[in-house]
PDB file of N, CA and C in Angstrom:
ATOM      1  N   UNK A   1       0.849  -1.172   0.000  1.00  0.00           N
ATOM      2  CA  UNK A   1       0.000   0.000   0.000  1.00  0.00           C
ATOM      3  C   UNK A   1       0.897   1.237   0.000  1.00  0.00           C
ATOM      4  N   UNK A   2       0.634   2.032  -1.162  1.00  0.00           N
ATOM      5  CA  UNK A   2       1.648   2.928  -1.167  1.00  0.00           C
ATOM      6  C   UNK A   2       1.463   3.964   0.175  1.00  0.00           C
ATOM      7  N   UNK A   3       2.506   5.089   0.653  1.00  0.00           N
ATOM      8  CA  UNK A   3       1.788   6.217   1.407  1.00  0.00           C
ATOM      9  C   UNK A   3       1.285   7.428   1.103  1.00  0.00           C
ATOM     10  N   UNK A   4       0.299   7.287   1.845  1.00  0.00           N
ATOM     11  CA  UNK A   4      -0.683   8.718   1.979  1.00  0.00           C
ATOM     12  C   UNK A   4      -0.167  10.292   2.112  1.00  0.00           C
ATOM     13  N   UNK A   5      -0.474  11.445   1.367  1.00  0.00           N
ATOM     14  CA  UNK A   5       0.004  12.306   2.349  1.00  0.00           C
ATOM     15  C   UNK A   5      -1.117  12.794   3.385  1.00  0.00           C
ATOM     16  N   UNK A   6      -0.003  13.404   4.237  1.00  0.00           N
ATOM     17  CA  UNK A   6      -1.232  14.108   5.118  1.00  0.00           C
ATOM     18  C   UNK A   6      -2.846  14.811   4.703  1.00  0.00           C
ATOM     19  N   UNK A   7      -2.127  15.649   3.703  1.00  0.00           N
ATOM     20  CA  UNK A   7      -3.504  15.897   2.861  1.00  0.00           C
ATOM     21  C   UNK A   7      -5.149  15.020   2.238  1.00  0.00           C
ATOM     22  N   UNK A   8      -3.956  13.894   1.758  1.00  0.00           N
ATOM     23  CA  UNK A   8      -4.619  12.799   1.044  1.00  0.00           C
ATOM     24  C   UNK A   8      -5.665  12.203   2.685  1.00  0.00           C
ATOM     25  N   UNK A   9      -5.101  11.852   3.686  1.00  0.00           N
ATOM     26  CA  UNK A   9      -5.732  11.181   5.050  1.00  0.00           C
ATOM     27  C   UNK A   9      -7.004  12.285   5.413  1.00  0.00           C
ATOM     28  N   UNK A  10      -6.454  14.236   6.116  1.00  0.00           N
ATOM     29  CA  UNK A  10      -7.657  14.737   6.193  1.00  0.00           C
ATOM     30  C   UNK A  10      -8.622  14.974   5.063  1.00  0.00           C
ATOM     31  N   UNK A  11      -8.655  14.755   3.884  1.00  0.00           N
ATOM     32  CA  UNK A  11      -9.386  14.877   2.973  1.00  0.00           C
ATOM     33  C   UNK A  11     -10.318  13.779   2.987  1.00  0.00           C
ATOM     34  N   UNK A  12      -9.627  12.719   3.288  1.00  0.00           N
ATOM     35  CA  UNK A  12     -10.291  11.258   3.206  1.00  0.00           C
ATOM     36  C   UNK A  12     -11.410  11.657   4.674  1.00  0.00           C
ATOM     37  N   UNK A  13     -10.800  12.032   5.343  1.00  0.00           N
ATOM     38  CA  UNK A  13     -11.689  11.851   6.916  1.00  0.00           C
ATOM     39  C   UNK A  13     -13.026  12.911   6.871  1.00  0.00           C
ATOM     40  N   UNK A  14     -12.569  13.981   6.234  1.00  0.00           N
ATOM     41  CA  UNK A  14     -13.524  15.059   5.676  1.00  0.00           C
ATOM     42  C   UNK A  14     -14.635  14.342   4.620  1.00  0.00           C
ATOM     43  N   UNK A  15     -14.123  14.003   4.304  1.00  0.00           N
ATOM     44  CA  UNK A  15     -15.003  13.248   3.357  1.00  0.00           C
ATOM     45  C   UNK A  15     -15.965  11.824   4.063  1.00  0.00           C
ATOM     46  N   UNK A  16     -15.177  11.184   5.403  1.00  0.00           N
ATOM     47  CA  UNK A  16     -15.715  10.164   6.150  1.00  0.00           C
ATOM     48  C   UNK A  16     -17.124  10.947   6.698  1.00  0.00           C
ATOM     49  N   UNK A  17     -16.421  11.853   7.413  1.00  0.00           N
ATOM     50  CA  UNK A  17     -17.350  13.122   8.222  1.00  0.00           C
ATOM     51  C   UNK A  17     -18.866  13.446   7.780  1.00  0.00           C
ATOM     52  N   UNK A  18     -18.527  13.872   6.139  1.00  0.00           N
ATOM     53  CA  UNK A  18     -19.436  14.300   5.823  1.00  0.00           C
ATOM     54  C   UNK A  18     -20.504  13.203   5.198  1.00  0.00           C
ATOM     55  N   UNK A  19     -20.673  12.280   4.942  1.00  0.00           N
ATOM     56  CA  UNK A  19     -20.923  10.831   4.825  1.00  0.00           C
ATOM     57  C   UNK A  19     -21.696  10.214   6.019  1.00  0.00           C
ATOM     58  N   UNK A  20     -20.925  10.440   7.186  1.00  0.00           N
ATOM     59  CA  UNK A  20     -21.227   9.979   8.560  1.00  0.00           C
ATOM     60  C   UNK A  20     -22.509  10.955   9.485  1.00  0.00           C
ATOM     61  N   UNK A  21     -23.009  10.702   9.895  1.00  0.00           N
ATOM     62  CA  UNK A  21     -24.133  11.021  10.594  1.00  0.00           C
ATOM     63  C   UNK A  21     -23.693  11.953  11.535  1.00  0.00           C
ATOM     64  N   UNK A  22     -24.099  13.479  11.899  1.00  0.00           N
ATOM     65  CA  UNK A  22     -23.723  14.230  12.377  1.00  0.00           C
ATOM     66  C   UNK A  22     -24.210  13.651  13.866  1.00  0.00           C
ATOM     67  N   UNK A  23     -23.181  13.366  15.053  1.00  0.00           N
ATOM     68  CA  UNK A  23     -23.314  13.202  16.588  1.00  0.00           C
ATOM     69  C   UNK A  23     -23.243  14.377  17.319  1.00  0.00           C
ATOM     70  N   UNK A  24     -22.976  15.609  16.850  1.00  0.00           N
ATOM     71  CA  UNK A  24     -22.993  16.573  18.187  1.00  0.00           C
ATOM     72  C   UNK A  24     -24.323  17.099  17.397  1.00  0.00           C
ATOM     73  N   UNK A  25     -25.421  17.869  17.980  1.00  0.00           N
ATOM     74  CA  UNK A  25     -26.047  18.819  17.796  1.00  0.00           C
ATOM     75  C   UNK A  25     -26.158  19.881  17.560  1.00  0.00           C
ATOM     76  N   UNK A  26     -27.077  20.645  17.187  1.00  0.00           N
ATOM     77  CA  UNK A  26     -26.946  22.067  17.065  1.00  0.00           C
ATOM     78  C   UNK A  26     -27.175  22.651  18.365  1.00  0.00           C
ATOM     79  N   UNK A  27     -28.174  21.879  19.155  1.00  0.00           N
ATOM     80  CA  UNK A  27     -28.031  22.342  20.345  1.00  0.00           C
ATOM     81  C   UNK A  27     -26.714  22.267  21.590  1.00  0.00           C
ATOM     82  N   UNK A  28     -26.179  21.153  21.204  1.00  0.00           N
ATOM     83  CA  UNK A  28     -24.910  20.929  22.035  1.00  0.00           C
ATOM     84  C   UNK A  28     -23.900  21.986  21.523  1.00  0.00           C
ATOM     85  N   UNK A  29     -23.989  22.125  20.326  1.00  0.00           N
ATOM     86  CA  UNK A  29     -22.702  23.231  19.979  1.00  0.00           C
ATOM     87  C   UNK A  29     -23.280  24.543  20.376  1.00  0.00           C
ATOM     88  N   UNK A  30     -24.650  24.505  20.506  1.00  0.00           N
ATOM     89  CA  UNK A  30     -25.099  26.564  20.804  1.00  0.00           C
ATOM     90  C   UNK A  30     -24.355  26.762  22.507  1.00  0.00           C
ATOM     91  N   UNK A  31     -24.686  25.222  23.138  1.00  0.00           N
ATOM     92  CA  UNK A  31     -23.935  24.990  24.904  1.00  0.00           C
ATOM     93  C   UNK A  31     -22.609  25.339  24.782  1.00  0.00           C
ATOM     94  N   UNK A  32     -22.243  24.706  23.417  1.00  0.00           N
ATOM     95  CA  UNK A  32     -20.212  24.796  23.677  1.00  0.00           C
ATOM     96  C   UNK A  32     -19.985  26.275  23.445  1.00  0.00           C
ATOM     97  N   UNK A  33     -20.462  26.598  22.580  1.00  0.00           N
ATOM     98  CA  UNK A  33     -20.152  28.396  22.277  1.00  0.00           C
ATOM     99  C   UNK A  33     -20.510  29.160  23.456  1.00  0.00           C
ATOM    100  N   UNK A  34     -21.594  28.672  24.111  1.00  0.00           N
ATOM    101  CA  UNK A  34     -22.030  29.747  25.448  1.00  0.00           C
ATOM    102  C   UNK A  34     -20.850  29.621  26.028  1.00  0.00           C
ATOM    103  N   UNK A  35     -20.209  27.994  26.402  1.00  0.00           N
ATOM    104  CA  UNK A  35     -19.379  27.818  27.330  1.00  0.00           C
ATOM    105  C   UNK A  35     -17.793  28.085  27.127  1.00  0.00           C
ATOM    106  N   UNK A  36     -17.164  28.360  25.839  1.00  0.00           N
ATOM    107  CA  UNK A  36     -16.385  28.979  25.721  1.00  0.00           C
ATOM    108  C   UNK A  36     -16.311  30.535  24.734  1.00  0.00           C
ATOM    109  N   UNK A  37     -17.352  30.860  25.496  1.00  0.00           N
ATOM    110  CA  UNK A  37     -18.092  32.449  24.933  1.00  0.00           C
ATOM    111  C   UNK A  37     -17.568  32.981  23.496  1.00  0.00           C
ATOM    112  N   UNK A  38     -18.105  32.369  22.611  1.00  0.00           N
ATOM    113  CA  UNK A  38     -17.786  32.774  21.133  1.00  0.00           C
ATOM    114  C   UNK A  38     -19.252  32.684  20.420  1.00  0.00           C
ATOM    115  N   UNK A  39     -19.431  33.213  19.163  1.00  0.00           N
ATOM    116  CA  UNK A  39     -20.653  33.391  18.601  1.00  0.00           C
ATOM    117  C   UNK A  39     -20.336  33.115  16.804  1.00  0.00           C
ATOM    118  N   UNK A  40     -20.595  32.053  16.640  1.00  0.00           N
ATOM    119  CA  UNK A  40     -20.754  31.025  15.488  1.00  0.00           C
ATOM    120  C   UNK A  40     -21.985  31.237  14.695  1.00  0.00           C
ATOM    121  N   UNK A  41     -21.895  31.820  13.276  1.00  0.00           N
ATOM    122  CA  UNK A  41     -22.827  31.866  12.666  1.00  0.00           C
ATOM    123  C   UNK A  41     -23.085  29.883  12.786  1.00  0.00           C
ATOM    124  N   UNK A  42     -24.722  29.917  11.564  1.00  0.00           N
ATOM    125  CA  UNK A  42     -25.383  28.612  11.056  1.00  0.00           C
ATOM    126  C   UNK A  42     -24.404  28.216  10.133  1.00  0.00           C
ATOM    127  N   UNK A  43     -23.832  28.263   9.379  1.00  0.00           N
ATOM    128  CA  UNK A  43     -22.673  27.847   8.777  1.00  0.00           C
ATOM    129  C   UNK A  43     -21.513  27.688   9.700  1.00  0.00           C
ATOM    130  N   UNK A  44     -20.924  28.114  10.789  1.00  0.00           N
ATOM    131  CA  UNK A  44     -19.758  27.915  11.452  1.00  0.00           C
ATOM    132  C   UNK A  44     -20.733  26.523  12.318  1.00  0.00           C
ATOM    133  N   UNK A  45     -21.666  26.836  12.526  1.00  0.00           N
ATOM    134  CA  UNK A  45     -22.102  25.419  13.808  1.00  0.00           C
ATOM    135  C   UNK A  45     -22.240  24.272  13.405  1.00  0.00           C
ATOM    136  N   UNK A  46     -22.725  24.404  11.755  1.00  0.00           N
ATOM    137  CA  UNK A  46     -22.526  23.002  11.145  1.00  0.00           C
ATOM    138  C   UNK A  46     -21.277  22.608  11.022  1.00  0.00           C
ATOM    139  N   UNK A  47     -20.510  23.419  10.488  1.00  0.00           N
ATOM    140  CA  UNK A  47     -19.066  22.829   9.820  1.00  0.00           C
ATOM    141  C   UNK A  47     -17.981  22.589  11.006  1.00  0.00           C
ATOM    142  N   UNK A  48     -18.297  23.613  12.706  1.00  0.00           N
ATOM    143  CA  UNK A  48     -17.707  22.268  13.600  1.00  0.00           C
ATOM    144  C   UNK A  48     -18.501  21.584  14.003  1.00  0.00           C
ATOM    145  N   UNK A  49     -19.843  21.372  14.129  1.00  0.00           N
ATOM    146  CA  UNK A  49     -20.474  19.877  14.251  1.00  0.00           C
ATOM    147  C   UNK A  49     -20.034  18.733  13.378  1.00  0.00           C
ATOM    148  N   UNK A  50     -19.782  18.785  12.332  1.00  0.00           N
ATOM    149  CA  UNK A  50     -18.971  17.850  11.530  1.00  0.00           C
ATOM    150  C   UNK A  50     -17.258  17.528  12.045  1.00  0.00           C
ATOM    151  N   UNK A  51     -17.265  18.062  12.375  1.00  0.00           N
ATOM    152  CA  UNK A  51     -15.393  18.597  12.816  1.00  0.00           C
ATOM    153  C   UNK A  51     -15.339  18.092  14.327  1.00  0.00           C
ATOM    154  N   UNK A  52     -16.228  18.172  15.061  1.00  0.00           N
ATOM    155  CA  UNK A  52     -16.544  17.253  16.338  1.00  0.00           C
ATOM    156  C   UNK A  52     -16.983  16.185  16.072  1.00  0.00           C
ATOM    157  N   UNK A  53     -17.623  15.686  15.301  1.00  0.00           N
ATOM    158  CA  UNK A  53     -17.863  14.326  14.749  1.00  0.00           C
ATOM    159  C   UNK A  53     -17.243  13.552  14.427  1.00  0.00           C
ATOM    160  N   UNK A  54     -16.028  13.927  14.188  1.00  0.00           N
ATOM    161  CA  UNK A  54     -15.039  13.712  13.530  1.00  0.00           C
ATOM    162  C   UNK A  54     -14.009  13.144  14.573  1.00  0.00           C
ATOM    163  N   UNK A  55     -13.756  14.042  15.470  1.00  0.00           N
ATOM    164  CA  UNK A  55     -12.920  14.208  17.060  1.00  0.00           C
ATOM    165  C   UNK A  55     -13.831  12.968  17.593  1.00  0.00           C
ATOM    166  N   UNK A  56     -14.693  12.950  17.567  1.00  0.00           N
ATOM    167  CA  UNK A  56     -15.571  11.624  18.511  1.00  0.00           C
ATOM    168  C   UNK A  56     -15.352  10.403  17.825  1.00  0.00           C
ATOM    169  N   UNK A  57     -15.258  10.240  16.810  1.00  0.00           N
ATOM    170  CA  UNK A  57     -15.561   9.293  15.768  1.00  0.00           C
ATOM    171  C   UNK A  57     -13.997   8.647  16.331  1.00  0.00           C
ATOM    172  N   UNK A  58     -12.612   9.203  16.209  1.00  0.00           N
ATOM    173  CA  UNK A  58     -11.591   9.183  16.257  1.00  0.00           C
ATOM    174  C   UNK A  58     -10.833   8.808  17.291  1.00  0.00           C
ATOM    175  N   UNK A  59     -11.689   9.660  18.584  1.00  0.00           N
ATOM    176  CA  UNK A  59     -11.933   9.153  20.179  1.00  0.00           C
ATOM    177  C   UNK A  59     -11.910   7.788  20.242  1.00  0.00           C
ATOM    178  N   UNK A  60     -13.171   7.324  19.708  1.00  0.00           N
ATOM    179  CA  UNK A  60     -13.420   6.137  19.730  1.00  0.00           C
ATOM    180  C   UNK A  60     -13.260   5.107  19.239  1.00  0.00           C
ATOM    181  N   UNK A  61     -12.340   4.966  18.171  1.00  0.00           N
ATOM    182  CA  UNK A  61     -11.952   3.976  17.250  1.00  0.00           C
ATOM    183  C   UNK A  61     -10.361   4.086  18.163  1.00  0.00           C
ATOM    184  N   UNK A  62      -9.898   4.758  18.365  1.00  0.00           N
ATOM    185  CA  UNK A  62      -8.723   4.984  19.396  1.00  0.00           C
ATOM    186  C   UNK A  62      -9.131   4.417  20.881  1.00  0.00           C
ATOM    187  N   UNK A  63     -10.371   4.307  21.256  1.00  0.00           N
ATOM    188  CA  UNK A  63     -10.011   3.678  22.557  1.00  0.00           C
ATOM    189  C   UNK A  63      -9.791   2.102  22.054  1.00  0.00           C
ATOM    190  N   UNK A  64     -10.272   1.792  21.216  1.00  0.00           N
ATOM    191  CA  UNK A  64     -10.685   0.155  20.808  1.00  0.00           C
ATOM    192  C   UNK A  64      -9.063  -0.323  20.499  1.00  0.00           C
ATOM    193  N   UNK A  65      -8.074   0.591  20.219  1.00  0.00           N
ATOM    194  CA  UNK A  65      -6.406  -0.178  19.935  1.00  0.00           C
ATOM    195  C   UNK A  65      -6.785  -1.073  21.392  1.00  0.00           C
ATOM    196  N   UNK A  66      -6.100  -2.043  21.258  1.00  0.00           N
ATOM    197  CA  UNK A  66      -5.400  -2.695  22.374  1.00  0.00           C
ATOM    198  C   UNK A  66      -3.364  -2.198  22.652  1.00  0.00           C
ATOM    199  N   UNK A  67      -3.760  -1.335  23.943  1.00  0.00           N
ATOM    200  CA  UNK A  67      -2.482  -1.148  24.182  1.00  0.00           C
ATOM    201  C   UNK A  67      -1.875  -1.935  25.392  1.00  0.00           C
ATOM    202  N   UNK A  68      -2.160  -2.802  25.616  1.00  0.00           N
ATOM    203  CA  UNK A  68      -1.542  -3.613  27.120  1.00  0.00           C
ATOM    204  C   UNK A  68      -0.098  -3.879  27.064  1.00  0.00           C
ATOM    205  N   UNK A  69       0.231  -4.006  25.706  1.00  0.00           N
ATOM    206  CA  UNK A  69       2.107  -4.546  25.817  1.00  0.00           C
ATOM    207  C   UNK A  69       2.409  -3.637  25.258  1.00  0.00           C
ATOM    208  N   UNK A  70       1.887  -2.154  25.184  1.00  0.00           N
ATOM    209  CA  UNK A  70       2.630  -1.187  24.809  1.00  0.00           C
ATOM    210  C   UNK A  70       3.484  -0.396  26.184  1.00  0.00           C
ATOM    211  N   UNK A  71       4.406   0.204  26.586  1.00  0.00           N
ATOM    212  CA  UNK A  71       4.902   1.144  27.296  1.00  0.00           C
ATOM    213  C   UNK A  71       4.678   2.300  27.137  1.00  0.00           C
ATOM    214  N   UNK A  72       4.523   3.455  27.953  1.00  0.00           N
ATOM    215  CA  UNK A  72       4.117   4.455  28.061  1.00  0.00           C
ATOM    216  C   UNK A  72       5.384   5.520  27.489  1.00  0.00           C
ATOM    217  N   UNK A  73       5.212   6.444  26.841  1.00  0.00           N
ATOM    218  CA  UNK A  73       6.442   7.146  26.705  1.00  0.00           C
ATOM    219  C   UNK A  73       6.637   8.403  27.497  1.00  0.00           C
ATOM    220  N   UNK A  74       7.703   8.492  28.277  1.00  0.00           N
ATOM    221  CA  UNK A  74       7.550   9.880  29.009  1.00  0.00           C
ATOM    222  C   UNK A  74       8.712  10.195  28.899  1.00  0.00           C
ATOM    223  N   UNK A  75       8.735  11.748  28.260  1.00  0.00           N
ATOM    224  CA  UNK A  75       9.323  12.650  28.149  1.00  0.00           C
ATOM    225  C   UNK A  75      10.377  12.634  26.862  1.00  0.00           C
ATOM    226  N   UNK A  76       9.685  11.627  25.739  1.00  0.00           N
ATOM    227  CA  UNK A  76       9.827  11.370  24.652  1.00  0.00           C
ATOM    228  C   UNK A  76      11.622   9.590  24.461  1.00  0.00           C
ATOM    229  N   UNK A  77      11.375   9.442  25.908  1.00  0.00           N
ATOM    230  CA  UNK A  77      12.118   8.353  25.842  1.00  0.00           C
ATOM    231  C   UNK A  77      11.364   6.707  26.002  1.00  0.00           C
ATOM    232  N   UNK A  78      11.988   5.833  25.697  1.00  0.00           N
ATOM    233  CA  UNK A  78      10.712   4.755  26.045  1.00  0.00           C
ATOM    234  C   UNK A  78      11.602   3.362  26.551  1.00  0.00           C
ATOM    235  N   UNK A  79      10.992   2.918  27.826  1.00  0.00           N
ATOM    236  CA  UNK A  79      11.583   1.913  28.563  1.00  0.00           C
ATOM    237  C   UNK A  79      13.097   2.467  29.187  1.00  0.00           C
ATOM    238  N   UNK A  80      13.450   4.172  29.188  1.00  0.00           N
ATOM    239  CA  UNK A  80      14.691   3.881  30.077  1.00  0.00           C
ATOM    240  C   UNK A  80      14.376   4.471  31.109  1.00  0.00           C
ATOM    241  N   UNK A  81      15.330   4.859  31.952  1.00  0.00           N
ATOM    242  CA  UNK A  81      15.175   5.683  33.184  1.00  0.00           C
ATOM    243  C   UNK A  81      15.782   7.379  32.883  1.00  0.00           C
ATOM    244  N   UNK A  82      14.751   7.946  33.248  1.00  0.00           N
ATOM    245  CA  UNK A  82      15.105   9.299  33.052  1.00  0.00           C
ATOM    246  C   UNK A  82      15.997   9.738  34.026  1.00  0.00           C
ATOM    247  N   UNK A  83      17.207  10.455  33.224  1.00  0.00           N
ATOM    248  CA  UNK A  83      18.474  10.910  34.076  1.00  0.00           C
ATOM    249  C   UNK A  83      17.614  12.462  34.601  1.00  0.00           C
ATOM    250  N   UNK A  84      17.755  12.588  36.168  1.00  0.00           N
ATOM    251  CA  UNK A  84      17.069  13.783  36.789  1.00  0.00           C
ATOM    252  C   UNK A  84      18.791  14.534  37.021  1.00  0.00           C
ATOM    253  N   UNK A  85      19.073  15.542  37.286  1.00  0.00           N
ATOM    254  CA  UNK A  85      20.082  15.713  37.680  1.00  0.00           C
ATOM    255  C   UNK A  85      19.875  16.667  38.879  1.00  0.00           C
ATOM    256  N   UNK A  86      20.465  16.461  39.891  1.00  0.00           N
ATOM    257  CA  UNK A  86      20.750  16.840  41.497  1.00  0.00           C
ATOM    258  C   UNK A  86      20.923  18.273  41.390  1.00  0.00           C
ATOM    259  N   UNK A  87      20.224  19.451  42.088  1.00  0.00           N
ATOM    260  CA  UNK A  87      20.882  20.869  42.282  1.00  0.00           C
ATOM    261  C   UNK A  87      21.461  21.227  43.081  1.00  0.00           C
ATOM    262  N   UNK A  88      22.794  20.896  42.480  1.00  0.00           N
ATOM    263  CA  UNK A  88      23.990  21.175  43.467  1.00  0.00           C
ATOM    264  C   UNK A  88      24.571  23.187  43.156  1.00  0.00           C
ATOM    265  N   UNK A  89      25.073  23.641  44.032  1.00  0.00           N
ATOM    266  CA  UNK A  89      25.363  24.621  43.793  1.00  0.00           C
ATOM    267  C   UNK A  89      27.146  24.824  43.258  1.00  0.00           C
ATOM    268  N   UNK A  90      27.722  24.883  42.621  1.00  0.00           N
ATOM    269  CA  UNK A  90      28.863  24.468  42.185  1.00  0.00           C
ATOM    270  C   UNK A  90      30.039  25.982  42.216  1.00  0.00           C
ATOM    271  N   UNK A  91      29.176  27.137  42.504  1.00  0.00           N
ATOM    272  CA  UNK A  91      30.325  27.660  42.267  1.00  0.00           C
ATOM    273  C   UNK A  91      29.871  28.845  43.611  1.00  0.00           C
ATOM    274  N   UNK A  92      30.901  29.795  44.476  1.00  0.00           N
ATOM    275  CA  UNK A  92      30.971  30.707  44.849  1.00  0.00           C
ATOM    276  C   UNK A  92      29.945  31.643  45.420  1.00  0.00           C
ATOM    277  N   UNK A  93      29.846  32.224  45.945  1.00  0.00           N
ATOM    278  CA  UNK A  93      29.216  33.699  46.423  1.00  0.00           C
ATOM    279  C   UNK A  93      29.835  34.730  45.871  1.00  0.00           C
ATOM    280  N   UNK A  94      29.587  35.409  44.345  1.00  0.00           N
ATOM    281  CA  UNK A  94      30.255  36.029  43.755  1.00  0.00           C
ATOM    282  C   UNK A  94      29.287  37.374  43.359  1.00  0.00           C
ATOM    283  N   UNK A  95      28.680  37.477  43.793  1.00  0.00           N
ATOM    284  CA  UNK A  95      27.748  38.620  43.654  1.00  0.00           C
ATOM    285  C   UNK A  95      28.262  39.836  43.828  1.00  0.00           C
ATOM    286  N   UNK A  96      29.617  40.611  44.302  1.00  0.00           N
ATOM    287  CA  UNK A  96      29.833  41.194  44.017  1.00  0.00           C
ATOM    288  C   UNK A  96      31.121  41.755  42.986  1.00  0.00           C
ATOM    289  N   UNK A  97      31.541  40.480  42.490  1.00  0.00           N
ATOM    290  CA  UNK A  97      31.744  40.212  40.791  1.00  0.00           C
ATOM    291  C   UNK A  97      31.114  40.873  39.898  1.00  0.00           C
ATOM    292  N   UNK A  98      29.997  39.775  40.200  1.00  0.00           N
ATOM    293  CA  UNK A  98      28.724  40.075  39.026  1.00  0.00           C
ATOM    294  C   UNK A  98      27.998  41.603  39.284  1.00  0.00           C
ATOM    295  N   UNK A  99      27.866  42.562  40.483  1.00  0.00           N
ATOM    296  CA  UNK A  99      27.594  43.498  40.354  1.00  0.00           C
ATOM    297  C   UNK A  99      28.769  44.754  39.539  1.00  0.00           C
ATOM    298  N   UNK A 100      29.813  44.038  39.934  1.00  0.00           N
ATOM    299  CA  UNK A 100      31.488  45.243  39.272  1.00  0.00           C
ATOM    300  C   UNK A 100      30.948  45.620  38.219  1.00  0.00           C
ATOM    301  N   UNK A 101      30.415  44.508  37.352  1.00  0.00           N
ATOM    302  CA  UNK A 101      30.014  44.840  35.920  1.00  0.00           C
ATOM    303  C   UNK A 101      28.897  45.771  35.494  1.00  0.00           C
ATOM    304  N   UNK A 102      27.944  46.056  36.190  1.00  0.00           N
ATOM    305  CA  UNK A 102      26.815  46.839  35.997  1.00  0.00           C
ATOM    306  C   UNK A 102      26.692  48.081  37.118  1.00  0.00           C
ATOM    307  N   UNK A 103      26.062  48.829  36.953  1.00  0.00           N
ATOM    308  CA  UNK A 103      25.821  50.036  37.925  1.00  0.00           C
ATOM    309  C   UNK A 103      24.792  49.017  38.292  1.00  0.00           C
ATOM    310  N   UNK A 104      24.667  49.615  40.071  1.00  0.00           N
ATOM    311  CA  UNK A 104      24.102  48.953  40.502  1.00  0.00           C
ATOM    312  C   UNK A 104      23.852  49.838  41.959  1.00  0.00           C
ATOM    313  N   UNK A 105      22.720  49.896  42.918  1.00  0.00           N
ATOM    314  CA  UNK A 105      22.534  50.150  44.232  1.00  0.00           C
ATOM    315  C   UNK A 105      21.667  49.231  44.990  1.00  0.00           C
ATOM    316  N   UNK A 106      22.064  49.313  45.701  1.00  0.00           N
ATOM    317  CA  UNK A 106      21.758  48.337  47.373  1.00  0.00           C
ATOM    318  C   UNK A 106      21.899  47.664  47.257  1.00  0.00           C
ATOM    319  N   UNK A 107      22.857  46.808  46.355  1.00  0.00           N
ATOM    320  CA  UNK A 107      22.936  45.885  45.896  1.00  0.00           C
ATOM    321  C   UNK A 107      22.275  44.808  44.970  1.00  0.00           C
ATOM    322  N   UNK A 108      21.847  45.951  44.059  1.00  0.00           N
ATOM    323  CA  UNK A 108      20.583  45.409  43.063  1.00  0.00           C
ATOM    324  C   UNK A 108      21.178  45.811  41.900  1.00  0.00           C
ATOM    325  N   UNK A 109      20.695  45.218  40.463  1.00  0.00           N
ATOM    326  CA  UNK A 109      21.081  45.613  39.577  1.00  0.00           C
ATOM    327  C   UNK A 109      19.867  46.686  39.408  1.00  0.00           C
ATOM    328  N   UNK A 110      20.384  47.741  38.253  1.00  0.00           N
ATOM    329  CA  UNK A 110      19.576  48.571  38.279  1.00  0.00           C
ATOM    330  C   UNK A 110      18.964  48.963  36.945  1.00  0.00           C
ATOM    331  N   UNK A 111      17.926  48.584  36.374  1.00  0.00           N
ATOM    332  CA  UNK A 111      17.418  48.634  35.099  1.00  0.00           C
ATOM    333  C   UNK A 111      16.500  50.120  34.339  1.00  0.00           C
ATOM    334  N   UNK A 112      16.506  50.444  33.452  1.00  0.00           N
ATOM    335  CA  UNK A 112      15.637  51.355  32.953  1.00  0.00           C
ATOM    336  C   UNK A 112      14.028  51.558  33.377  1.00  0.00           C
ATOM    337  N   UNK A 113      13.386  52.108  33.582  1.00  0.00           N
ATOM    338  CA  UNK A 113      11.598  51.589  33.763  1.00  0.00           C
ATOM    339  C   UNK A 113      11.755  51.287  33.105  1.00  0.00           C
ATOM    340  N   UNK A 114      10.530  50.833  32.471  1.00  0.00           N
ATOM    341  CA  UNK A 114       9.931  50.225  31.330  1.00  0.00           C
ATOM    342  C   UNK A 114       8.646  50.337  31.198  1.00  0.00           C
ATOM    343  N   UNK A 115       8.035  50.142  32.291  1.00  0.00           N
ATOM    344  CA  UNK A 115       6.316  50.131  32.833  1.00  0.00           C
ATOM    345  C   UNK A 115       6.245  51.949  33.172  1.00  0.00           C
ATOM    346  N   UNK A 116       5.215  52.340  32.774  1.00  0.00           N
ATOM    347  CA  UNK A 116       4.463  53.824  33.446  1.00  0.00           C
ATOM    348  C   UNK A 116       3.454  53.420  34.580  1.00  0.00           C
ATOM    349  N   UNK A 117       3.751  54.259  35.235  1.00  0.00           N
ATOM    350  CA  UNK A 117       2.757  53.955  36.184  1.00  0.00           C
ATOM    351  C   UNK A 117       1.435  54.355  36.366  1.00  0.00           C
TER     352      UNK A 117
END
């Protein structure tokens, strides 16, 4: 089977979508817009009711993998042990080094405003 491009897959699913029986409502989407306060013409509520249909459809064909002998991946490594490293403090009390270099009072560095008040 040759490969798909990305294009070629959402086109295909767009096309599943629209084929497939719309599952969210018009009334469930007028709830989602209240609830994340936006205002969707009749053309925007259909075309993400299809587009949530889509997300559900996808949901759910995804819970059905069987993942039991899969491993979990965290933090983009898989099956090792993540190296944490210790905060050690490694160097000096040099702060007034690091102030030589800048004007500075009370022992603060001292920056431009920036903010009006």
């Amino acid at each position: 089977m040759p490969a798909r491009s990305t294009e070629d897959v959402i086109t295909s699913l767009i096309e599943f979508v629209n084929k497939r029986k719309v599952t969210i409502t018009k009334e469930e989407m007028l709830k989602i817009t209240q609830l994340v306060r936006v205002k969707l013409s009749d053309e925007e509520i259909e075309h993400y009711s299809k587009e949530l249909t889509m997300l559900d459809w996808i949901h759910d064909t995804l819970l059905q993998v069987n993942t039991e002998s899969v491993s979990p991946i965290r933090y983009g490594t898989i099956d090792k042990d993540i190296h944490v490293c210790n905060d050690v403090v490694n160097s000096q009390n040099i702060k007034e080094e690091i102030l030589s270099n800048t004007k500075s009072e009370h022992g603060y560095f001292v920056v431009p405003k920036v903010i009006n008040d």
